[in-house]
C-alpha atoms as a PDB file:
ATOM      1  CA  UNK A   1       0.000   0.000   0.000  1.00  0.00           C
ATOM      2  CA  UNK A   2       0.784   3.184  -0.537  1.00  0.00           C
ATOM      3  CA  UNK A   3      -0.794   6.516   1.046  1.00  0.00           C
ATOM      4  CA  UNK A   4       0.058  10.450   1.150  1.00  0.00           C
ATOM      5  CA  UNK A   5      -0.938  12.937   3.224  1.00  0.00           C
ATOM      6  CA  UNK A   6      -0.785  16.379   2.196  1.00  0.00           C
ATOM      7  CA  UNK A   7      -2.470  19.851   3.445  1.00  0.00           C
ATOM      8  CA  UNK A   8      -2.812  22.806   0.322  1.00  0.00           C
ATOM      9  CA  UNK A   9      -3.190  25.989   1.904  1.00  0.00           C
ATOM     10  CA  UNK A  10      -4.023  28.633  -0.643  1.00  0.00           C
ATOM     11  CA  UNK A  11      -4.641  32.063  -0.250  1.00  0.00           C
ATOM     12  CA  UNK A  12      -7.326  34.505  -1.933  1.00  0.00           C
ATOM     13  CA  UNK A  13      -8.147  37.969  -1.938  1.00  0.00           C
ATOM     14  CA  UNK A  14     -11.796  37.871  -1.150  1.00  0.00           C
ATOM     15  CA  UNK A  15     -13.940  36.843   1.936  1.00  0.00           C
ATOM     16  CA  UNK A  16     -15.133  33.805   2.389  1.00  0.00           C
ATOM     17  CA  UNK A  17     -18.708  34.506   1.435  1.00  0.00           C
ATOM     18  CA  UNK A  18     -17.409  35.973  -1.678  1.00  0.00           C
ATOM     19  CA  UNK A  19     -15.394  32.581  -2.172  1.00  0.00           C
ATOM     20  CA  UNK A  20     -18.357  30.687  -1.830  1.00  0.00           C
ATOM     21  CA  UNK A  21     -19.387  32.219  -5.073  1.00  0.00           C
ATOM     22  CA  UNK A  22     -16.240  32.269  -6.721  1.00  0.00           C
ATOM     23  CA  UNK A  23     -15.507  28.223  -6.521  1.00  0.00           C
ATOM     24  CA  UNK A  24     -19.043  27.220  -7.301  1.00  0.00           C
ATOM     25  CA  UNK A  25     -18.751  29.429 -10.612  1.00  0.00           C
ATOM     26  CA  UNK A  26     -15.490  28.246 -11.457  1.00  0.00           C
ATOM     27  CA  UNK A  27     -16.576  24.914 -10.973  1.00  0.00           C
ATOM     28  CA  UNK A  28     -19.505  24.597 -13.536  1.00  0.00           C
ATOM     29  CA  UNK A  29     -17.568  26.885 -16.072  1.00  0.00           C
ATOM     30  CA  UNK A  30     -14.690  24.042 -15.887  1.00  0.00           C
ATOM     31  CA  UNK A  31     -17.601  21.472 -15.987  1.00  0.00           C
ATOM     32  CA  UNK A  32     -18.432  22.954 -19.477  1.00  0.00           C
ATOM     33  CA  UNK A  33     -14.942  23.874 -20.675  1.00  0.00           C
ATOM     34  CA  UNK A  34     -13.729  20.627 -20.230  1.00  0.00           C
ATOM     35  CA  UNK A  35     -16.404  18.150 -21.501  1.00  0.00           C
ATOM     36  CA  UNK A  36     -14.982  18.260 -25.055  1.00  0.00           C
ATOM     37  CA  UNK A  37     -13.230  15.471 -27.723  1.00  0.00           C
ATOM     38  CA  UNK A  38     -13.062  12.412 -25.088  1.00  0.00           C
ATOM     39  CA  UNK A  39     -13.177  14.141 -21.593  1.00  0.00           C
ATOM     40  CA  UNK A  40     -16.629  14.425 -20.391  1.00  0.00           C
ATOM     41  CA  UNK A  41     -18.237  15.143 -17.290  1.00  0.00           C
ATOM     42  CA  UNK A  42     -21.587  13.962 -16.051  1.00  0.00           C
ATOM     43  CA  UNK A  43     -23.682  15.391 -12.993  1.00  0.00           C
ATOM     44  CA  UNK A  44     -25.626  12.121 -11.667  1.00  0.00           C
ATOM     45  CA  UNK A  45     -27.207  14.420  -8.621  1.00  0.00           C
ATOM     46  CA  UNK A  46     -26.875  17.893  -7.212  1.00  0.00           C
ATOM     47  CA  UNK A  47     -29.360  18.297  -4.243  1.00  0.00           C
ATOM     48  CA  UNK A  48     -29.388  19.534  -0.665  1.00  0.00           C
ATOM     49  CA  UNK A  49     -28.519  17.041   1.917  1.00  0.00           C
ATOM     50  CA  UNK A  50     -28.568  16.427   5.315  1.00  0.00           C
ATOM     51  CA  UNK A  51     -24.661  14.305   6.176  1.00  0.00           C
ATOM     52  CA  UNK A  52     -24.208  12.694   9.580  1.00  0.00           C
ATOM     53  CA  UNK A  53     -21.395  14.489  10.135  1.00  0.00           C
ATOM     54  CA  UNK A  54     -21.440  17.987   7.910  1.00  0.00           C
ATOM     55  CA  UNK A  55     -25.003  18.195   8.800  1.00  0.00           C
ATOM     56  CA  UNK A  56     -26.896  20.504   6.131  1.00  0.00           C
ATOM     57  CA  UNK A  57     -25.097  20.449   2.858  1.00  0.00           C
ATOM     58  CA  UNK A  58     -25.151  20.568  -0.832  1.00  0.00           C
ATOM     59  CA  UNK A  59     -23.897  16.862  -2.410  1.00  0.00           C
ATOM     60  CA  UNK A  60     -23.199  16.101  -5.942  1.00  0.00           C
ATOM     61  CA  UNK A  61     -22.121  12.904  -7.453  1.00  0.00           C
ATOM     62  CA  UNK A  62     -20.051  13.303 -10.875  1.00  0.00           C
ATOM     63  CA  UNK A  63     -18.727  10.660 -13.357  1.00  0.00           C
ATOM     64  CA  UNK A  64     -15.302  12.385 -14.355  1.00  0.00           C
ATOM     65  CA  UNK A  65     -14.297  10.146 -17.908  1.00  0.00           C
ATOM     66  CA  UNK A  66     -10.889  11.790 -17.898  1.00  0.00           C
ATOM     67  CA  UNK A  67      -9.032  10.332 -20.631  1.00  0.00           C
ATOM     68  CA  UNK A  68      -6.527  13.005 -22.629  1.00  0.00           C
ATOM     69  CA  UNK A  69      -6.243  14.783 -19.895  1.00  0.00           C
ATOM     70  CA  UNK A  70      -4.447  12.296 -18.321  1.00  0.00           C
ATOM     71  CA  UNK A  71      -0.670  12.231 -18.420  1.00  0.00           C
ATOM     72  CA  UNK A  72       0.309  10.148 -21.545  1.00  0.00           C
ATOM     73  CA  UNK A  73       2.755   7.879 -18.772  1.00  0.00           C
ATOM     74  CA  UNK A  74      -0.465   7.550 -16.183  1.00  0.00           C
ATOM     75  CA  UNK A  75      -2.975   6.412 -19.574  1.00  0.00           C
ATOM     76  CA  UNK A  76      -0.255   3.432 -20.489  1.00  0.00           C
ATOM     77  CA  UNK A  77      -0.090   2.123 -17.251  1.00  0.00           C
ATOM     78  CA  UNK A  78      -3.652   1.591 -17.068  1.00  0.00           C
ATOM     79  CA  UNK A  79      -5.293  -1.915 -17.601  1.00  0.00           C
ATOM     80  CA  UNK A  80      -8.420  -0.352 -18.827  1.00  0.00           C
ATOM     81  CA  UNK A  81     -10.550   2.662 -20.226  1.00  0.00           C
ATOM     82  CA  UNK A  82     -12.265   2.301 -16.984  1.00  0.00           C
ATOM     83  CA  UNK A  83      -9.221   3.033 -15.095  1.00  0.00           C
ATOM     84  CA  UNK A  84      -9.617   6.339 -16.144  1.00  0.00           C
ATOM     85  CA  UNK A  85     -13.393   7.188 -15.148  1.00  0.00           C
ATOM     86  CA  UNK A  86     -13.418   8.800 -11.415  1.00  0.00           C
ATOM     87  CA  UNK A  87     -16.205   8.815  -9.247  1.00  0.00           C
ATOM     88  CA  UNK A  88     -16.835  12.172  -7.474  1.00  0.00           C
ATOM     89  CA  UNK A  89     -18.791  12.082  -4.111  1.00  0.00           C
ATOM     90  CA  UNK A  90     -19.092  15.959  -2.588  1.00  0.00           C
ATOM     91  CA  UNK A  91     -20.787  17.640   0.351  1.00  0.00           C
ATOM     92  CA  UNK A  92     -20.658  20.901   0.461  1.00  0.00           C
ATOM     93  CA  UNK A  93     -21.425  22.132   3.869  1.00  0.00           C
ATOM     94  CA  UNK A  94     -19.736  25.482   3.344  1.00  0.00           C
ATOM     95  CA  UNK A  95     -17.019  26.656   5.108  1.00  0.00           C
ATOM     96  CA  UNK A  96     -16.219  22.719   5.153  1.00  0.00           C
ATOM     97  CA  UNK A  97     -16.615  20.674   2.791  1.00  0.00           C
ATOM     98  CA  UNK A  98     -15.763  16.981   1.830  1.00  0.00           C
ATOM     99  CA  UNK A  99     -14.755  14.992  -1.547  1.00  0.00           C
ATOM    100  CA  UNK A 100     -14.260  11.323  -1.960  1.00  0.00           C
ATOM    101  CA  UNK A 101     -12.946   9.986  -5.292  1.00  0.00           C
ATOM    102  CA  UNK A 102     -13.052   6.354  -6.318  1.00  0.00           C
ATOM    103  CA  UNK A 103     -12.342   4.753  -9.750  1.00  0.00           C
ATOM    104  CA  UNK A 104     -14.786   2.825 -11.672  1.00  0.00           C
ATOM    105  CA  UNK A 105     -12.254   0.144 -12.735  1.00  0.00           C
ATOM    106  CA  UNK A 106     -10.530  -0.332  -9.095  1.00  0.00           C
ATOM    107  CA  UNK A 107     -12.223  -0.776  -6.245  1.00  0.00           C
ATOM    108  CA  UNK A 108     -11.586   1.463  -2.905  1.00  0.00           C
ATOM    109  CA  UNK A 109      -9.530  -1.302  -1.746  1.00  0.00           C
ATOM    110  CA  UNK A 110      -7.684  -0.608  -3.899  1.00  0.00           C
ATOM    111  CA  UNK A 111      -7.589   3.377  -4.928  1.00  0.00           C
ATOM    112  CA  UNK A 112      -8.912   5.965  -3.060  1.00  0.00           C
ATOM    113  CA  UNK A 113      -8.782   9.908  -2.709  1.00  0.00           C
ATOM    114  CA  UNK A 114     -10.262  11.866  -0.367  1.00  0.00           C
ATOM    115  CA  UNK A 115     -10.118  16.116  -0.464  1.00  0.00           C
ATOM    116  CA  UNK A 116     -11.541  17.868   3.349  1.00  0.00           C
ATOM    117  CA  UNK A 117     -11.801  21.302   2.934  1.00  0.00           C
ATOM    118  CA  UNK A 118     -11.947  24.639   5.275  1.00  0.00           C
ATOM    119  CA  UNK A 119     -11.908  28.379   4.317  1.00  0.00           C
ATOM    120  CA  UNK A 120     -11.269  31.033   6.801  1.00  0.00           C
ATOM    121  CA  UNK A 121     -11.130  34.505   6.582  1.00  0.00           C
ATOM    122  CA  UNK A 122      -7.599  36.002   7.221  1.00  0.00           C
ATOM    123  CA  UNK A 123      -4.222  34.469   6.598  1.00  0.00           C
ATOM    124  CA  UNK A 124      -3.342  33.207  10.303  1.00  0.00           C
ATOM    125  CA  UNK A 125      -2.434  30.369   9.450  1.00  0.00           C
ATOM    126  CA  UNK A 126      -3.500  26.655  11.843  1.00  0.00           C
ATOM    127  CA  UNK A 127      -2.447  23.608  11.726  1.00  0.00           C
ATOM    128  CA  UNK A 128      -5.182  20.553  11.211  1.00  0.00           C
ATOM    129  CA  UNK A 129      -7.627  22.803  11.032  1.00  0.00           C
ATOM    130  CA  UNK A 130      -9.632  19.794   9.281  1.00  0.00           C
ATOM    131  CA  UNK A 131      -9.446  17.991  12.593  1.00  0.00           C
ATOM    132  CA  UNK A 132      -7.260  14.652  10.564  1.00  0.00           C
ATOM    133  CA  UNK A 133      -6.700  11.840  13.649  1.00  0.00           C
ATOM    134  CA  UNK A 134      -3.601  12.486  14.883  1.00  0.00           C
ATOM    135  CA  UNK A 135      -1.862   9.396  13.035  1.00  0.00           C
ATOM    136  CA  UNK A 136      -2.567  11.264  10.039  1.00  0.00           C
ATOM    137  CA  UNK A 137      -1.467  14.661  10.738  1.00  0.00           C
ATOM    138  CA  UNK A 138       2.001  13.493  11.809  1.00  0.00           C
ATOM    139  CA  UNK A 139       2.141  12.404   8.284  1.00  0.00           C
ATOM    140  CA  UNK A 140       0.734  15.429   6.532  1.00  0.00           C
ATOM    141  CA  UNK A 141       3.368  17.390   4.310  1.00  0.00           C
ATOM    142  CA  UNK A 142       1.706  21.215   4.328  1.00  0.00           C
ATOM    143  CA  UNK A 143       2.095  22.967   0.589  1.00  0.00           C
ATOM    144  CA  UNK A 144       1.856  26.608   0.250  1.00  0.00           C
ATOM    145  CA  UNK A 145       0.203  27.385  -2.790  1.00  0.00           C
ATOM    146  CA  UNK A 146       0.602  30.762  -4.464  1.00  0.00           C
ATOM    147  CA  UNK A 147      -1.729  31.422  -6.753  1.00  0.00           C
ATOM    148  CA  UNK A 148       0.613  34.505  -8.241  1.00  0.00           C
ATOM    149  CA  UNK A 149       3.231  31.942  -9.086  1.00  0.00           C
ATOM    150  CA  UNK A 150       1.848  28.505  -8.934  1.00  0.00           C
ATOM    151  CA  UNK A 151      -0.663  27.781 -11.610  1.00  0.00           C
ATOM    152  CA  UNK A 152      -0.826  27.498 -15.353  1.00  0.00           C
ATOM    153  CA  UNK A 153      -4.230  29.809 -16.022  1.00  0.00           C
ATOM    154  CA  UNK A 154      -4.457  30.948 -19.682  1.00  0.00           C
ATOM    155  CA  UNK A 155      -4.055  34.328 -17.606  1.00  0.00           C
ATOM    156  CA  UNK A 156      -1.576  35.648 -15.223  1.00  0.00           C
ATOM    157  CA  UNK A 157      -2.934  37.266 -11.952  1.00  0.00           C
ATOM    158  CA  UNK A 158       0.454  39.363 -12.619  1.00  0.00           C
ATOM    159  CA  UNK A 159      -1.508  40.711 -15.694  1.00  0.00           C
ATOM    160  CA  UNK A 160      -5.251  40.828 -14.144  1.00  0.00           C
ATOM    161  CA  UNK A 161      -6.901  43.717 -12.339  1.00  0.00           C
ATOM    162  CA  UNK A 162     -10.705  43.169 -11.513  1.00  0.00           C
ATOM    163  CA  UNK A 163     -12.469  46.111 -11.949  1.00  0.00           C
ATOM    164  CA  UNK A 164     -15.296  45.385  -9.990  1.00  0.00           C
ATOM    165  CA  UNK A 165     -13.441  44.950  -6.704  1.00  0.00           C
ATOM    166  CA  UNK A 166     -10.611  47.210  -7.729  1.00  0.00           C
ATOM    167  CA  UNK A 167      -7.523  44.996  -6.955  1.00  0.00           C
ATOM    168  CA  UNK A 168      -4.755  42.958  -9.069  1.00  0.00           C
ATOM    169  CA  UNK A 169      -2.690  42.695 -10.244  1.00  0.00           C
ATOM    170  CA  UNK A 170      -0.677  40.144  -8.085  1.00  0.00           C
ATOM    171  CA  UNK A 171       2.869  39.815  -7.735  1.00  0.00           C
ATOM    172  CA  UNK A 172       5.791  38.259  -5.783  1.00  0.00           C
ATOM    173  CA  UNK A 173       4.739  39.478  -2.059  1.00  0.00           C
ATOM    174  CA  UNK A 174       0.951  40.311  -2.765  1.00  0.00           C
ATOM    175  CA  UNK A 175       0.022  38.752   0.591  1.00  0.00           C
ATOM    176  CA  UNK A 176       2.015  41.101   2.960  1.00  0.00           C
ATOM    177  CA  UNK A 177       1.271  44.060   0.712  1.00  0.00           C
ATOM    178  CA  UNK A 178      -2.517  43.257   0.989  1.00  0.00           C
ATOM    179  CA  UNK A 179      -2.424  42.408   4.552  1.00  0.00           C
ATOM    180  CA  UNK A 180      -0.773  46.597   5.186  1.00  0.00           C
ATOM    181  CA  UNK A 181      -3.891  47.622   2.962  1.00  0.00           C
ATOM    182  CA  UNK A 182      -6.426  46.093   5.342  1.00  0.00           C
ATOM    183  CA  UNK A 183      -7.558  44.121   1.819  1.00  0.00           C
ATOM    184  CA  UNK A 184      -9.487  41.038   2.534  1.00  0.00           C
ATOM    185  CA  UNK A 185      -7.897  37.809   2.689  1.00  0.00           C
ATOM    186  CA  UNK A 186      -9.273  34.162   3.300  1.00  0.00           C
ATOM    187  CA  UNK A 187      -7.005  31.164   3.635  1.00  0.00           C
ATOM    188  CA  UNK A 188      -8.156  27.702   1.831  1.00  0.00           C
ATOM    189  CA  UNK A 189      -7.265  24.429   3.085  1.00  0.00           C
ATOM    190  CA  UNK A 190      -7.479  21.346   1.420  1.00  0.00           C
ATOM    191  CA  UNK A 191      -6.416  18.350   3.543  1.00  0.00           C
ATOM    192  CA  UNK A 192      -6.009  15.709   0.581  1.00  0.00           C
ATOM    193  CA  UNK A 193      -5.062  11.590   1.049  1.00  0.00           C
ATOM    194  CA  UNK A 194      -4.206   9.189  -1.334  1.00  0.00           C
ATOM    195  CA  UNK A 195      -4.476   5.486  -1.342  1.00  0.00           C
ATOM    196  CA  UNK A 196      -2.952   3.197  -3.879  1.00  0.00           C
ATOM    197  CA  UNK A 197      -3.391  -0.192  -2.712  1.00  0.00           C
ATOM    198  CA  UNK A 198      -2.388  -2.249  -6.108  1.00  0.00           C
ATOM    199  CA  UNK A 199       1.607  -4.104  -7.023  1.00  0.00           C
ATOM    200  CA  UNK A 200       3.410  -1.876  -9.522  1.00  0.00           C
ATOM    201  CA  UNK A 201       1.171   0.656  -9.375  1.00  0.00           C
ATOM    202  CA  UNK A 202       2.617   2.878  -6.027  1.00  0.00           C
ATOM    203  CA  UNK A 203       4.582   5.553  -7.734  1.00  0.00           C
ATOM    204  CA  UNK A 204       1.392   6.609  -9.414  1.00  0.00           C
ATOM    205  CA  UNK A 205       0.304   7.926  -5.763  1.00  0.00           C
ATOM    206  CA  UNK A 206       3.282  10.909  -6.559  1.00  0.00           C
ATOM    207  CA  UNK A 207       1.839  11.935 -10.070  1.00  0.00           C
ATOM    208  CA  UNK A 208      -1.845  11.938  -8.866  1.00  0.00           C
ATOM    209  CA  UNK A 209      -0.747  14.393  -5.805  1.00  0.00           C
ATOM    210  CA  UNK A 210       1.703  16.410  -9.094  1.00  0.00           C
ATOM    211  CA  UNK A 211      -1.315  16.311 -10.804  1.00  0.00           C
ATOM    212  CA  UNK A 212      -3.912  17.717  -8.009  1.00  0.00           C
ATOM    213  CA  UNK A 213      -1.458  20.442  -7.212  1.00  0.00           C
ATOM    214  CA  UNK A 214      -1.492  21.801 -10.439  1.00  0.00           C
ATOM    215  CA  UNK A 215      -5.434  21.980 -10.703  1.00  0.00           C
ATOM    216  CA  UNK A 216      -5.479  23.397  -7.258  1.00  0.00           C
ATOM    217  CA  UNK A 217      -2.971  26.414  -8.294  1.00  0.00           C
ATOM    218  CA  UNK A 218      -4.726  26.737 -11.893  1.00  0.00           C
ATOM    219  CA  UNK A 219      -8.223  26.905 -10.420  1.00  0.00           C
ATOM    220  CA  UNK A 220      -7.595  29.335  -8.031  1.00  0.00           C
ATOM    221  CA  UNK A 221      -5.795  31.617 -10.763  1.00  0.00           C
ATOM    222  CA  UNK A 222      -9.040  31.404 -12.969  1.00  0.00           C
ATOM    223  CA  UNK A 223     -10.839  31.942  -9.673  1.00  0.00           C
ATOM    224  CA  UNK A 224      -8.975  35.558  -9.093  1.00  0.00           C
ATOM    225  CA  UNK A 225      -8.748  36.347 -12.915  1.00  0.00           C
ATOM    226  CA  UNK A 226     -12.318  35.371 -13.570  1.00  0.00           C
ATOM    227  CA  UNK A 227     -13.596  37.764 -10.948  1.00  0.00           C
ATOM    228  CA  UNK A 228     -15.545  40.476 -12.488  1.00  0.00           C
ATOM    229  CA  UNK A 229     -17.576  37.643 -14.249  1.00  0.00           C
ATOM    230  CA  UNK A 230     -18.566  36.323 -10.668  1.00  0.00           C
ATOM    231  CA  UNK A 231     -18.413  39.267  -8.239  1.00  0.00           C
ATOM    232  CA  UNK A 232     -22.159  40.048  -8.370  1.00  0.00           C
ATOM    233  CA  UNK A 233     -24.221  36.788  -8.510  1.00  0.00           C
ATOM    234  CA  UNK A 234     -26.069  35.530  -5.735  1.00  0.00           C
ATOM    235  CA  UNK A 235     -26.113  31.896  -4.722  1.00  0.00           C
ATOM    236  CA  UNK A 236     -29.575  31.568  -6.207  1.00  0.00           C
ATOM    237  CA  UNK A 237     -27.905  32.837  -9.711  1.00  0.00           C
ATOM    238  CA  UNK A 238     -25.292  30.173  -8.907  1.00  0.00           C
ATOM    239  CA  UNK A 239     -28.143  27.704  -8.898  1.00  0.00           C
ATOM    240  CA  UNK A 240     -29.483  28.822 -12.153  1.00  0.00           C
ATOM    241  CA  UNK A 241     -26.173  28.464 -13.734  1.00  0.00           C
ATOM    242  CA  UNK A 242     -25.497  25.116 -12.525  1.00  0.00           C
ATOM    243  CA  UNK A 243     -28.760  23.747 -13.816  1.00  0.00           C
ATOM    244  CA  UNK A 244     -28.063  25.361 -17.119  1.00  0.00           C
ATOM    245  CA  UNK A 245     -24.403  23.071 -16.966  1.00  0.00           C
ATOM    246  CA  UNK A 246     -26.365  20.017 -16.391  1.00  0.00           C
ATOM    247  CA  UNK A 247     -28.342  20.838 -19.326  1.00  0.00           C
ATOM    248  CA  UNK A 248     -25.635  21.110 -21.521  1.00  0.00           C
ATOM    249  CA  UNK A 249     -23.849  18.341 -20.268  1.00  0.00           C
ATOM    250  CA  UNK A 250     -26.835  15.910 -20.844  1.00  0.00           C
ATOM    251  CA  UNK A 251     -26.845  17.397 -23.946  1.00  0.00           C
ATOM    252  CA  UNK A 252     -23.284  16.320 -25.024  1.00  0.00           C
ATOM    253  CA  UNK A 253     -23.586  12.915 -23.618  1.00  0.00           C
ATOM    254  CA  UNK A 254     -26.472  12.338 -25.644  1.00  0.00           C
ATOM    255  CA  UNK A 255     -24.967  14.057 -29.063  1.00  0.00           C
END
């Protein structure tokens, strides 16, 4: 077996309750942008639910077919099509939230990736703030994530200034030159684990976590340099806009 522990902490320019917005956006505008050629996405359920633990939440269930956007060394190692088809399990109990992936070609035995999330407001930064058992936390690596640097967004936050909340862009030190300007900052963290339970197939553990850093860092760029098209919907606009990606995606499937 092989397992990693490792805690993103990323941090954003907005409030919480404007991130809120911001990721749920982001999300179904990725949903759209990438369900082309042989990556697809389809949204099984998206409902309000009540979790044992999380209590009221928001859970969707996603089949992610993945394919090309795979690493071409990740697609030869795999034993089937199937091997590349996640299943995505999410509550959304906002400021927390919690993510389960499993693989419809391996069972959890065998693979399994779990993402527990917390956004605070400010940039003081705590350790296990996701509550991991303490087994688990001893093993966590944590990874800064700097979303003026880190990332590979189509757009640079160095080159982005919303004009809607009048800031950007970002460069090398934006956090302690935001924090003197009383500018709002939230902290994400993403407590992420990674199970590979299968002979010869360990080191892939390494380019899953590569692979989830990079969409953590690229996200959050397209989060901050996507934020005048955000900055004034409501969460009931969010859930008008979601609908409309299921719509389409249903669509596509079906075409």
């Amino acid at each position: 077996m092989t397992i990693i522990h490792k805690e993103y902490r990323i941090v954003m320019p907005i409030t919480t309750q404007k991130y809120n917005i911001c990721q749920l956006y982001t999300v179904a505008a990725l949903s759209k942008s990438e369900s082309t050629g042989d990556t697809s996405i389809k949204i099984v359920e998206n409902k309000d639910y009540d979790h044992e633990v999380l209590g009221h939440c928001r859970k969707t269930h996603k089949i992610l077919n993945l394919n090309s956007k795979v690493p071409y060394i990740i697609r030869k190692c795999m034993p089937s099509n199937d091997a590349l088809k996640l299943v995505e399990t999410a509550y959304n109990a906002y400021p927390k939230c919690s993510t389960t992936y499993t693989n419809k070609y391996f069972n959890e035995n065998t693979f399994k990736m779990t993402v527990n999330s917390v956004h605070v407001d400010g940039v003081d930064f705590q350790d296990n703030i996701n509550e991991m058992p303490a087994n688990i936390w001893k093993n966590t690596k944590v990874d800064y994530i700097d979303i003026a640097v880190d990332g590979e967004y189509e757009v640079k936050p160095s080159d982005y200034i919303s004009q809607k909340a009048k800031i950007g862009p970002l460069h090398k030190g934006w956090i302690e030159d935001f924090k003197k300007q009383n500018i709002p900052l939230m902290t994400c963290y993403k407590q992420v684990s990674i199970e590979i339970n299968c002979f010869g197939l360990g080191w892939l553990v390494n380019e899953v976590e590569k692979q989830l850093r990079k969409i953590f860092a690229t996200s959050h760029q397209q989060m901050f340099c996507q934020m005048d098209d955000w900055y004034d919907l409501t969460i009931e606009d969010i859930r008008k806009i979601e609908e409309e990606t299921k719509k389409l995606l249903d669509n596509i499937k079906e075409a």
